[in-house]
C-alpha atoms as a PDB file:
ATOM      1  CA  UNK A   1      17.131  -9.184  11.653  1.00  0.00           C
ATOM      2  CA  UNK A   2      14.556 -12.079  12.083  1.00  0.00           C
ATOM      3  CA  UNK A   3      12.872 -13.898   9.084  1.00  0.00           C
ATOM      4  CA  UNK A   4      10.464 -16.151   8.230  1.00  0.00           C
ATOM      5  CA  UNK A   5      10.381 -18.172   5.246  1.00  0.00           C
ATOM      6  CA  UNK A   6       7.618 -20.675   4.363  1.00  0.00           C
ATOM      7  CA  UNK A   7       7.506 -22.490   1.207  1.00  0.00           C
ATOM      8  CA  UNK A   8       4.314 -24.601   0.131  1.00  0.00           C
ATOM      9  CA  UNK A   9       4.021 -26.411  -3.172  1.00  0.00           C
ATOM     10  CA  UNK A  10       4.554 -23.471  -5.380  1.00  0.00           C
ATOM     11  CA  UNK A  11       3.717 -20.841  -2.165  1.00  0.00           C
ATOM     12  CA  UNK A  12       6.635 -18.962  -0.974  1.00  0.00           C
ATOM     13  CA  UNK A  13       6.050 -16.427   1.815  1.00  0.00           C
ATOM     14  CA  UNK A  14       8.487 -14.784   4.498  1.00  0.00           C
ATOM     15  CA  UNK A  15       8.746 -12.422   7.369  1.00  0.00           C
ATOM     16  CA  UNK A  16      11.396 -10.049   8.335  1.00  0.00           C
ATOM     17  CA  UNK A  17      11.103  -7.919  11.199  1.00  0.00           C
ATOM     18  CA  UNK A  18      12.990  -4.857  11.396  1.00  0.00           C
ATOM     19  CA  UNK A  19      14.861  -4.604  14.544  1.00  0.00           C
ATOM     20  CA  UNK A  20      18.232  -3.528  15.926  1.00  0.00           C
ATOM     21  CA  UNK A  21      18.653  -7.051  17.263  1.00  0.00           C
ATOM     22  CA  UNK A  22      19.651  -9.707  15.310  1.00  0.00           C
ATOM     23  CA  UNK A  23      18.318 -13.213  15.534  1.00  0.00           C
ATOM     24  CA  UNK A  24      19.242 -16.376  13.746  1.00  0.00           C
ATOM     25  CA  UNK A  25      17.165 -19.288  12.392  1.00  0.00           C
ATOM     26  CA  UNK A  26      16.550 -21.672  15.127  1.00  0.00           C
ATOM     27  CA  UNK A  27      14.754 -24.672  13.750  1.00  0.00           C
ATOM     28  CA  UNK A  28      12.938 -26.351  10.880  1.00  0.00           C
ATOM     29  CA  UNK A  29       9.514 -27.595  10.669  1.00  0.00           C
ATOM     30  CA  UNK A  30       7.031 -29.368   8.531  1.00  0.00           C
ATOM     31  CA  UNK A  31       3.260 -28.146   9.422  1.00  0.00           C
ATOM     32  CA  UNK A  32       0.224 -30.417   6.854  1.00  0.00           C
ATOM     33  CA  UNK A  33       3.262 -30.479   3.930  1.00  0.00           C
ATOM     34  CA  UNK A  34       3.854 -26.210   4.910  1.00  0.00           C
ATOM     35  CA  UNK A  35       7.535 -26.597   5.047  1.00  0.00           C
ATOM     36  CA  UNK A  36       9.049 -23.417   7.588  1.00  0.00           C
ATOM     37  CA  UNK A  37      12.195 -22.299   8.496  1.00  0.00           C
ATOM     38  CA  UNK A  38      11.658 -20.560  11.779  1.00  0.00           C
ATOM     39  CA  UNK A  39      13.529 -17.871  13.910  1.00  0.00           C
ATOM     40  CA  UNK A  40      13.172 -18.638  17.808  1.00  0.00           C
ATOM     41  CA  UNK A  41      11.155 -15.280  17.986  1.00  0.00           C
ATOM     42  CA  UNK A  42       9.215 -16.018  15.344  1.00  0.00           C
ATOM     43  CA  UNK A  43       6.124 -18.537  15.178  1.00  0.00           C
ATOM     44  CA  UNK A  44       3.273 -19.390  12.433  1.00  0.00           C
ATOM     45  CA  UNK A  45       0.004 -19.954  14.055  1.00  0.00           C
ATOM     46  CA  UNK A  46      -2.168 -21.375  11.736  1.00  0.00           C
ATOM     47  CA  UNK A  47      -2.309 -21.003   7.512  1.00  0.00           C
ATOM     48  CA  UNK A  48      -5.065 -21.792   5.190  1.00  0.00           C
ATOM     49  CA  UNK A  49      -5.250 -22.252   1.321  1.00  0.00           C
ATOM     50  CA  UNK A  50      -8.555 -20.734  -0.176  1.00  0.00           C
ATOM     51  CA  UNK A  51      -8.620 -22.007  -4.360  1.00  0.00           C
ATOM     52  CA  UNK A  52      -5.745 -19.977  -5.266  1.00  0.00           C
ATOM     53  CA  UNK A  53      -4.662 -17.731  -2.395  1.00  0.00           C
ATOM     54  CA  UNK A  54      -3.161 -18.324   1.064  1.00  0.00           C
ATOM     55  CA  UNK A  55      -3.766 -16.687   4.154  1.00  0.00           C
ATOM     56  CA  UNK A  56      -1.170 -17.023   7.040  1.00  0.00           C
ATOM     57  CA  UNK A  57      -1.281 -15.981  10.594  1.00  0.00           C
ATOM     58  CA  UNK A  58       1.796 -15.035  11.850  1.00  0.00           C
ATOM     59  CA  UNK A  59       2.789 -14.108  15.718  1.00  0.00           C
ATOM     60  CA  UNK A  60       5.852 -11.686  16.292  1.00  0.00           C
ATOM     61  CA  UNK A  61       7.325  -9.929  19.277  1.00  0.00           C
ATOM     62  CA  UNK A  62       6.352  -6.531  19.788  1.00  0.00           C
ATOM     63  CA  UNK A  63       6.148  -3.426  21.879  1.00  0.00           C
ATOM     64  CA  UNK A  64       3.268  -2.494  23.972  1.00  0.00           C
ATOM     65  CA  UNK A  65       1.352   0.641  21.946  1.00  0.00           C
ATOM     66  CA  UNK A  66       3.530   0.928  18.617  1.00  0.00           C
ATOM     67  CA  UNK A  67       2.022  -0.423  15.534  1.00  0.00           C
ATOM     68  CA  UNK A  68       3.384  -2.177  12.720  1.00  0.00           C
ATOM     69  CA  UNK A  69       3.721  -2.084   8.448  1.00  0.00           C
ATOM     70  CA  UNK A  70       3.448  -4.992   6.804  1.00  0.00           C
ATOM     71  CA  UNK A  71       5.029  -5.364   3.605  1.00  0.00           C
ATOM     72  CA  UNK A  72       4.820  -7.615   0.770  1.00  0.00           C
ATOM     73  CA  UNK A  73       7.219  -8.274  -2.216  1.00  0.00           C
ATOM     74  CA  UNK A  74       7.652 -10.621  -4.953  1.00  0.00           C
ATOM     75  CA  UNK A  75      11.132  -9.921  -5.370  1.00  0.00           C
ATOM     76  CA  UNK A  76      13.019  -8.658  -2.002  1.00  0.00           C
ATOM     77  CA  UNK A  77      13.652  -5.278  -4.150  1.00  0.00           C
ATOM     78  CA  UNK A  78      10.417  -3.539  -4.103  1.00  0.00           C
ATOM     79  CA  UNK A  79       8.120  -3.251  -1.600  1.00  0.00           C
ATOM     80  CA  UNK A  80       4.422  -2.618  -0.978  1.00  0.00           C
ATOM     81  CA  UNK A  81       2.376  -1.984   2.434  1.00  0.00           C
ATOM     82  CA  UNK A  82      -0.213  -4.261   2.719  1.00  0.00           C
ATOM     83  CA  UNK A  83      -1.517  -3.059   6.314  1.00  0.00           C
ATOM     84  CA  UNK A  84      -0.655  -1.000   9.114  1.00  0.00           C
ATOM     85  CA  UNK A  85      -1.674  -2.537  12.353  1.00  0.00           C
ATOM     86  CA  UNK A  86      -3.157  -1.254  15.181  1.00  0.00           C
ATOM     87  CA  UNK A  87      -1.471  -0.430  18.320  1.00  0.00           C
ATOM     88  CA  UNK A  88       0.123  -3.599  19.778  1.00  0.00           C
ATOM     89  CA  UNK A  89      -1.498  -4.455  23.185  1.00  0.00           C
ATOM     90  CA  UNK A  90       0.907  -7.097  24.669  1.00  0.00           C
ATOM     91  CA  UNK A  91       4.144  -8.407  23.855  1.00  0.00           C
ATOM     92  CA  UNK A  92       3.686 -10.271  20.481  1.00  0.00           C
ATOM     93  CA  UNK A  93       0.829  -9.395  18.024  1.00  0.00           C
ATOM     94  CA  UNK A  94      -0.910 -11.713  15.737  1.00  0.00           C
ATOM     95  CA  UNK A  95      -1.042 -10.821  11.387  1.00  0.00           C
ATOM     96  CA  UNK A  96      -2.937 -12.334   9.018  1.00  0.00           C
ATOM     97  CA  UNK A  97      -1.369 -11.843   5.279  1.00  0.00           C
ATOM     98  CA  UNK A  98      -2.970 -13.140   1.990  1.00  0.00           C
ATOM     99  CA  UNK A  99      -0.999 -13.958  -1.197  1.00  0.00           C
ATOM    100  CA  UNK A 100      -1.798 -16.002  -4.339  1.00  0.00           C
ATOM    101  CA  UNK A 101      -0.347 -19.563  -3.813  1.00  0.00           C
ATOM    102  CA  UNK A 102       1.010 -19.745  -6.946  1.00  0.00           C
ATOM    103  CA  UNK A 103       3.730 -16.792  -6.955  1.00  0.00           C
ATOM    104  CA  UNK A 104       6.733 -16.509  -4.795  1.00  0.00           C
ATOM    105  CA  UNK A 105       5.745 -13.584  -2.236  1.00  0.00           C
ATOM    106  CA  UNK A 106       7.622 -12.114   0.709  1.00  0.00           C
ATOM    107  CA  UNK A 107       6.334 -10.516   3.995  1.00  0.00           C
ATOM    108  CA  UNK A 108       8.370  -7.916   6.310  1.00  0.00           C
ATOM    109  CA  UNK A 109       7.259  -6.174   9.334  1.00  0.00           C
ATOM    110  CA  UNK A 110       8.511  -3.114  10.740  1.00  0.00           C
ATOM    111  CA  UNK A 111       8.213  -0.438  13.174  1.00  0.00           C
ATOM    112  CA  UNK A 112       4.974   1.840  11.734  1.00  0.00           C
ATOM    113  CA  UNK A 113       6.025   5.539  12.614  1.00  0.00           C
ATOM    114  CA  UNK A 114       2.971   7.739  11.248  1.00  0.00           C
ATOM    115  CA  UNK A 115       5.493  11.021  11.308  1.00  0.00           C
ATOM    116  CA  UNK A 116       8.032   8.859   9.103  1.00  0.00           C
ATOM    117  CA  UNK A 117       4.817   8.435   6.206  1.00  0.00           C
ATOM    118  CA  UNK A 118       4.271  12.216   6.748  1.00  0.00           C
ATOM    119  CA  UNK A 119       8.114  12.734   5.514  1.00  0.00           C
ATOM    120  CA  UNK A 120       7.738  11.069   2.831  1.00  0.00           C
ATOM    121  CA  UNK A 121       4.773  12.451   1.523  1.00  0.00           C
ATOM    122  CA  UNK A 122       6.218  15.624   2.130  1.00  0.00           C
ATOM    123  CA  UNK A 123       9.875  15.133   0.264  1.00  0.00           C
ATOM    124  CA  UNK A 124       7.331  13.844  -3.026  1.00  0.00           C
ATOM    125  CA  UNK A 125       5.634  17.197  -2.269  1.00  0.00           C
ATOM    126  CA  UNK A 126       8.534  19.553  -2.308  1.00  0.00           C
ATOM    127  CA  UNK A 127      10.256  17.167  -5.304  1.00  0.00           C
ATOM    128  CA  UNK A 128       7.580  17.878  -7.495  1.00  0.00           C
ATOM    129  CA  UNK A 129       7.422  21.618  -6.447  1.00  0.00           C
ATOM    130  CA  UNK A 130      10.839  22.064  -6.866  1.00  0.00           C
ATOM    131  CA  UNK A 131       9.995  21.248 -11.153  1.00  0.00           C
ATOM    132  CA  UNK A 132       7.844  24.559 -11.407  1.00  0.00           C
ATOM    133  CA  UNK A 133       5.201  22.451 -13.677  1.00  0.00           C
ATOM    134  CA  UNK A 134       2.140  24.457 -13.053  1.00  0.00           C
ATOM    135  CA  UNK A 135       0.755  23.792 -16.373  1.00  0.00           C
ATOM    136  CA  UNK A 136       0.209  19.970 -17.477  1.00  0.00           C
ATOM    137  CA  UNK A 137      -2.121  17.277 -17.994  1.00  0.00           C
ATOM    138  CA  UNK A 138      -2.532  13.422 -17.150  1.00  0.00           C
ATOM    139  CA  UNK A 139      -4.542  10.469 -17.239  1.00  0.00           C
ATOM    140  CA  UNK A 140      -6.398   9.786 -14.142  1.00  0.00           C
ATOM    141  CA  UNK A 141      -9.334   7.248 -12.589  1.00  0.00           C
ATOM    142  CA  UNK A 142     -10.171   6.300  -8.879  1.00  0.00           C
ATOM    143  CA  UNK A 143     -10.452   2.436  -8.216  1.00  0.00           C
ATOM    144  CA  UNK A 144     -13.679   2.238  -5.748  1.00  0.00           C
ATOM    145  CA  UNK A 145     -16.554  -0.181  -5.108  1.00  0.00           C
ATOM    146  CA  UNK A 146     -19.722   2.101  -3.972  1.00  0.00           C
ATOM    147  CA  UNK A 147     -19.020   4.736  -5.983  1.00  0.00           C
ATOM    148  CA  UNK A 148     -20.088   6.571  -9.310  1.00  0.00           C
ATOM    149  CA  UNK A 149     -19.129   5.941 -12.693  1.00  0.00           C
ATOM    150  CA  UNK A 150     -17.676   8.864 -13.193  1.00  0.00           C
ATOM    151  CA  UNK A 151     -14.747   8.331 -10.318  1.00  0.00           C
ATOM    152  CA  UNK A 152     -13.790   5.040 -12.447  1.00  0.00           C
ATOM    153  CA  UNK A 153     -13.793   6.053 -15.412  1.00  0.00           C
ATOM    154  CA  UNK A 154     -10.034   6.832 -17.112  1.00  0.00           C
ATOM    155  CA  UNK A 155     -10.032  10.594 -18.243  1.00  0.00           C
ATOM    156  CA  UNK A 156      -7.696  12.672 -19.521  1.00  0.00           C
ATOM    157  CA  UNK A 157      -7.589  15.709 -17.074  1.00  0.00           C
ATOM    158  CA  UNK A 158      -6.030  19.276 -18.218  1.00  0.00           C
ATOM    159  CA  UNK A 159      -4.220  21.665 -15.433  1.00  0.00           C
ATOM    160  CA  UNK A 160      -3.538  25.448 -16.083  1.00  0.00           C
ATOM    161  CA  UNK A 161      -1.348  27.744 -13.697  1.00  0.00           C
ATOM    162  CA  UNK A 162      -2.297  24.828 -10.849  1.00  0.00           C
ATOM    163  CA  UNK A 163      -6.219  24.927 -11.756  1.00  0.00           C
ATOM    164  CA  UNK A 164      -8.625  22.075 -13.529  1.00  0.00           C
ATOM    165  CA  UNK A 165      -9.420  23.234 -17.290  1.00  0.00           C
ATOM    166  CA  UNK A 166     -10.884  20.558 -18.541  1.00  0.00           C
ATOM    167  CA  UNK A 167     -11.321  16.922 -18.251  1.00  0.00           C
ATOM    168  CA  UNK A 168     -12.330  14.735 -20.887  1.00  0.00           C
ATOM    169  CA  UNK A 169     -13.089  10.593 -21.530  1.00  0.00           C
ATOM    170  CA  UNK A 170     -10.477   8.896 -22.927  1.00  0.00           C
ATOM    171  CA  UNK A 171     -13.085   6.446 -24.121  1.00  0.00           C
ATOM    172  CA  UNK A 172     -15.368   8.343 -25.741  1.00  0.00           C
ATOM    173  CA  UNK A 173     -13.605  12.150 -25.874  1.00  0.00           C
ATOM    174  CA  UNK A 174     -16.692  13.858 -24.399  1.00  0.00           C
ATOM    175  CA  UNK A 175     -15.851  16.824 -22.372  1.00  0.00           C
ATOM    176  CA  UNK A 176     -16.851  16.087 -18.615  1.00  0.00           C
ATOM    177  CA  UNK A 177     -19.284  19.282 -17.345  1.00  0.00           C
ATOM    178  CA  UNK A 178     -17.295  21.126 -13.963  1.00  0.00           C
ATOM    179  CA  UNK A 179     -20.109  19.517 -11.985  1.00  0.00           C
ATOM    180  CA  UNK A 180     -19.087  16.050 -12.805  1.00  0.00           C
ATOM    181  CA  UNK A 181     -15.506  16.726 -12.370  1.00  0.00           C
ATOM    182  CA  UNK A 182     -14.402  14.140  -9.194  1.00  0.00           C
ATOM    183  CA  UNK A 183     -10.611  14.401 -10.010  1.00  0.00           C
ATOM    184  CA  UNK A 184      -7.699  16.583  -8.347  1.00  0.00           C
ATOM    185  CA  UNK A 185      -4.866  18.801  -9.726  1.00  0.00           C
ATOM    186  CA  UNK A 186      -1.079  16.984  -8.716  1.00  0.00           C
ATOM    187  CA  UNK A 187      -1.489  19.973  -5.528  1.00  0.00           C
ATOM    188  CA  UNK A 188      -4.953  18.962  -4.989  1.00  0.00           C
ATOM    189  CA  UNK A 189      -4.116  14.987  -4.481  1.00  0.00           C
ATOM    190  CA  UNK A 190      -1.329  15.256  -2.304  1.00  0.00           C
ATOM    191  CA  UNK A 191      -3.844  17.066  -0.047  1.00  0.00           C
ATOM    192  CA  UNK A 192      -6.273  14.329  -0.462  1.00  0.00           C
ATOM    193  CA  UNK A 193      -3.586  11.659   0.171  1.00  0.00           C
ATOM    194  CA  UNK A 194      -2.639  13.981   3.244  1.00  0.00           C
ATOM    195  CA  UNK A 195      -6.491  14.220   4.981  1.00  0.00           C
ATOM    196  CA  UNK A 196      -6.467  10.259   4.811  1.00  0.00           C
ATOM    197  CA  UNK A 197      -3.476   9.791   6.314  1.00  0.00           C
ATOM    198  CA  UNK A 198      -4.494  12.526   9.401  1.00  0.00           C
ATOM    199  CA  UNK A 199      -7.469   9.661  10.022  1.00  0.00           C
ATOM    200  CA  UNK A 200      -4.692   6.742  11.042  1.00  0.00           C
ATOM    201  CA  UNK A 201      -6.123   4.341   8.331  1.00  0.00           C
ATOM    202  CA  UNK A 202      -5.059   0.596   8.424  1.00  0.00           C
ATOM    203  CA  UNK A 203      -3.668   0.540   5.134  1.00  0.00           C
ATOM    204  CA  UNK A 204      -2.396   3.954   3.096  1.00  0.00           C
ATOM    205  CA  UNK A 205      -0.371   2.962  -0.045  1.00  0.00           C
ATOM    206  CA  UNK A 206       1.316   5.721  -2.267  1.00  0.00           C
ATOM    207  CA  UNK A 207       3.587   5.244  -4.887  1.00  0.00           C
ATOM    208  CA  UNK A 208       5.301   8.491  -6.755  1.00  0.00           C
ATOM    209  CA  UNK A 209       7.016   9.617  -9.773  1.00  0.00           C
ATOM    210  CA  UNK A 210      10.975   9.084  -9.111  1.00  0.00           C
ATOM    211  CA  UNK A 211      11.427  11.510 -11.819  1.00  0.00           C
ATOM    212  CA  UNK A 212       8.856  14.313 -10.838  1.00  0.00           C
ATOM    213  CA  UNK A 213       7.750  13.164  -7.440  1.00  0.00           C
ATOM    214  CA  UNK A 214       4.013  13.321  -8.205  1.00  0.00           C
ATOM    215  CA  UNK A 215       2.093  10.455  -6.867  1.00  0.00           C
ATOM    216  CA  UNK A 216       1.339   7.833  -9.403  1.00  0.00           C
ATOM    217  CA  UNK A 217      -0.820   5.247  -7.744  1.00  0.00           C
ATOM    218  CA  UNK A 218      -2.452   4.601  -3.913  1.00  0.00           C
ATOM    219  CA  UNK A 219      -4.877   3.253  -2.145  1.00  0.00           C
ATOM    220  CA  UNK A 220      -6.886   4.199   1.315  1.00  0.00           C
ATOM    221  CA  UNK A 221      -8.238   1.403   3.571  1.00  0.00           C
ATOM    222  CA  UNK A 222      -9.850   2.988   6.624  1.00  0.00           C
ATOM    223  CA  UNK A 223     -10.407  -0.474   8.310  1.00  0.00           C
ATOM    224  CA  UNK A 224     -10.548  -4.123   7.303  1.00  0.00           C
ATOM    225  CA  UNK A 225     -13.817  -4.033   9.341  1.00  0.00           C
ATOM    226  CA  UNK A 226     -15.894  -1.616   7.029  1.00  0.00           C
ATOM    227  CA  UNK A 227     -16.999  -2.748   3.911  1.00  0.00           C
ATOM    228  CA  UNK A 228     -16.826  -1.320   0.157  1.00  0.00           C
ATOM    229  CA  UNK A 229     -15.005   2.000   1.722  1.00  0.00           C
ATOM    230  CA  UNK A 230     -11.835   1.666   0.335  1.00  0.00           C
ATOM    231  CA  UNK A 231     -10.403   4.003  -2.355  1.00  0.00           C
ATOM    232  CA  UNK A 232      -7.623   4.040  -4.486  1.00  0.00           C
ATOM    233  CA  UNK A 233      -6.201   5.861  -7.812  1.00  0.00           C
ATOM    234  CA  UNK A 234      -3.978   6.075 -11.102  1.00  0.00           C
ATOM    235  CA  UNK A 235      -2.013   8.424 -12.528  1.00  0.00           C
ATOM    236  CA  UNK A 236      -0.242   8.168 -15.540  1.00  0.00           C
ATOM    237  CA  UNK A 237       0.797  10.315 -18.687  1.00  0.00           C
ATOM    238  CA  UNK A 238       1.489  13.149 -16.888  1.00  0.00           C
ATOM    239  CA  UNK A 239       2.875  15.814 -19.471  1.00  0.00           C
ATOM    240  CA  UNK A 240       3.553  19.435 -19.561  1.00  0.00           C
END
């Protein structure tokens, strides 16, 4: 295991690649008052402090044509994918990560296997077949720039024998007409979650249920490069 671990003022960050090798810290550095601890395989190319957030650029070897997942944590426990890069072209591969400067985060990097995302979606899918709910409701918005109201608004939405009944404001308690109905059974977002994954995004976050195995928050980036196209949801109360 390699690892990077930079510390600034209140700033800490890190990097731990995944690999079957393991390689120890080599050296210590002080870059502009950015103290690092640095593995020999490891190197920071340049960082920058914007008000309240940092961005780092980190270099790590690589293999020619896999990608990699970036994750972040703020607590070495739990972890969440920030990106998924694209295909490595050389052997080492430049990352930029962001993080507010005033709370401890981590940074790992592994091995990105699309087919190992595709199992996992699929065990969530067959854990929360496996509990027979077919009748239930939840709470439910998108979280999207360019889009309408209606996506981000926080509804309560009613499911009977695995179809949409009903969905209703949680603000205001005004039925939603069918044609205004943007939202998905459990069934119907897993497939949703599924299609974006079949277009390789650069970032696909989904959290589920550990109880149920539905899927309880994610978010779609198609590319850093397009604007105001990423999409992302909630799902709570969910209750037969």
């Amino acid at each position: 295991m390699a690892a990077v671990l930079v510390q600034a003022a209140r700033f800490l960050s890190g990097l731990r690649l995944l690999r079957a090798a393991v390689v120890g810290v080599a050296s210590m550095a002080v870059v502009d008052g950015l103290q690092t601890q640095l593995s020999a395989a490891l190197s920071i190319e340049s960082w920058t402090r914007r008000n309240s957030e940092m961005e780092l650029r980190l270099a790590f070897p690589t293999e020619f044509g896999r990608r990699y997942r970036i994750e972040a944590s703020t607590n070495l426990v739990s972890w969440e994918t920030r990106l998924v890069t694209e295909a490595s072209l050389g052997a080492s591969l430049p990352v930029v990560v962001k993080a507010p400067a005033a709370t401890p985060h981590f940074f790992r990097a592994s091995l990105f296997d699309w087919e190992e995302l595709r199992a996992e979606l699929q065990a969530a899918r067959q854990h929360w077949l496996a509990n027979g709910l077919v009748t239930y409701h939840f709470q439910f918005y998108w979280r999207c720039v360019n889009c309408h109201p209606n996506f981000k608004d926080l509804v309560r939405v009613d499911v009977r024998d695995r179809s949409i009944v009903g969905v209703t404001s949680v603000a205001t308690g005004e039925a939603l007409p069918p044609d205004q109905w943007v939202h998905y059974t459990v069934e119907g977002l897993f497939d949703w979650i599924e299609g974006k994954l079949a277009l390789h995004p650069e970032v696909i976050q989904v959290a589920f249920d550990p109880v149920l195995g539905y899927p309880v928050s994610g978010f779609y980036d198609q590319s850093s490069l397009m604007n105001d196209e990423e999409m992302g949801f909630e799902l709570n109360s969910l209750s037969p």
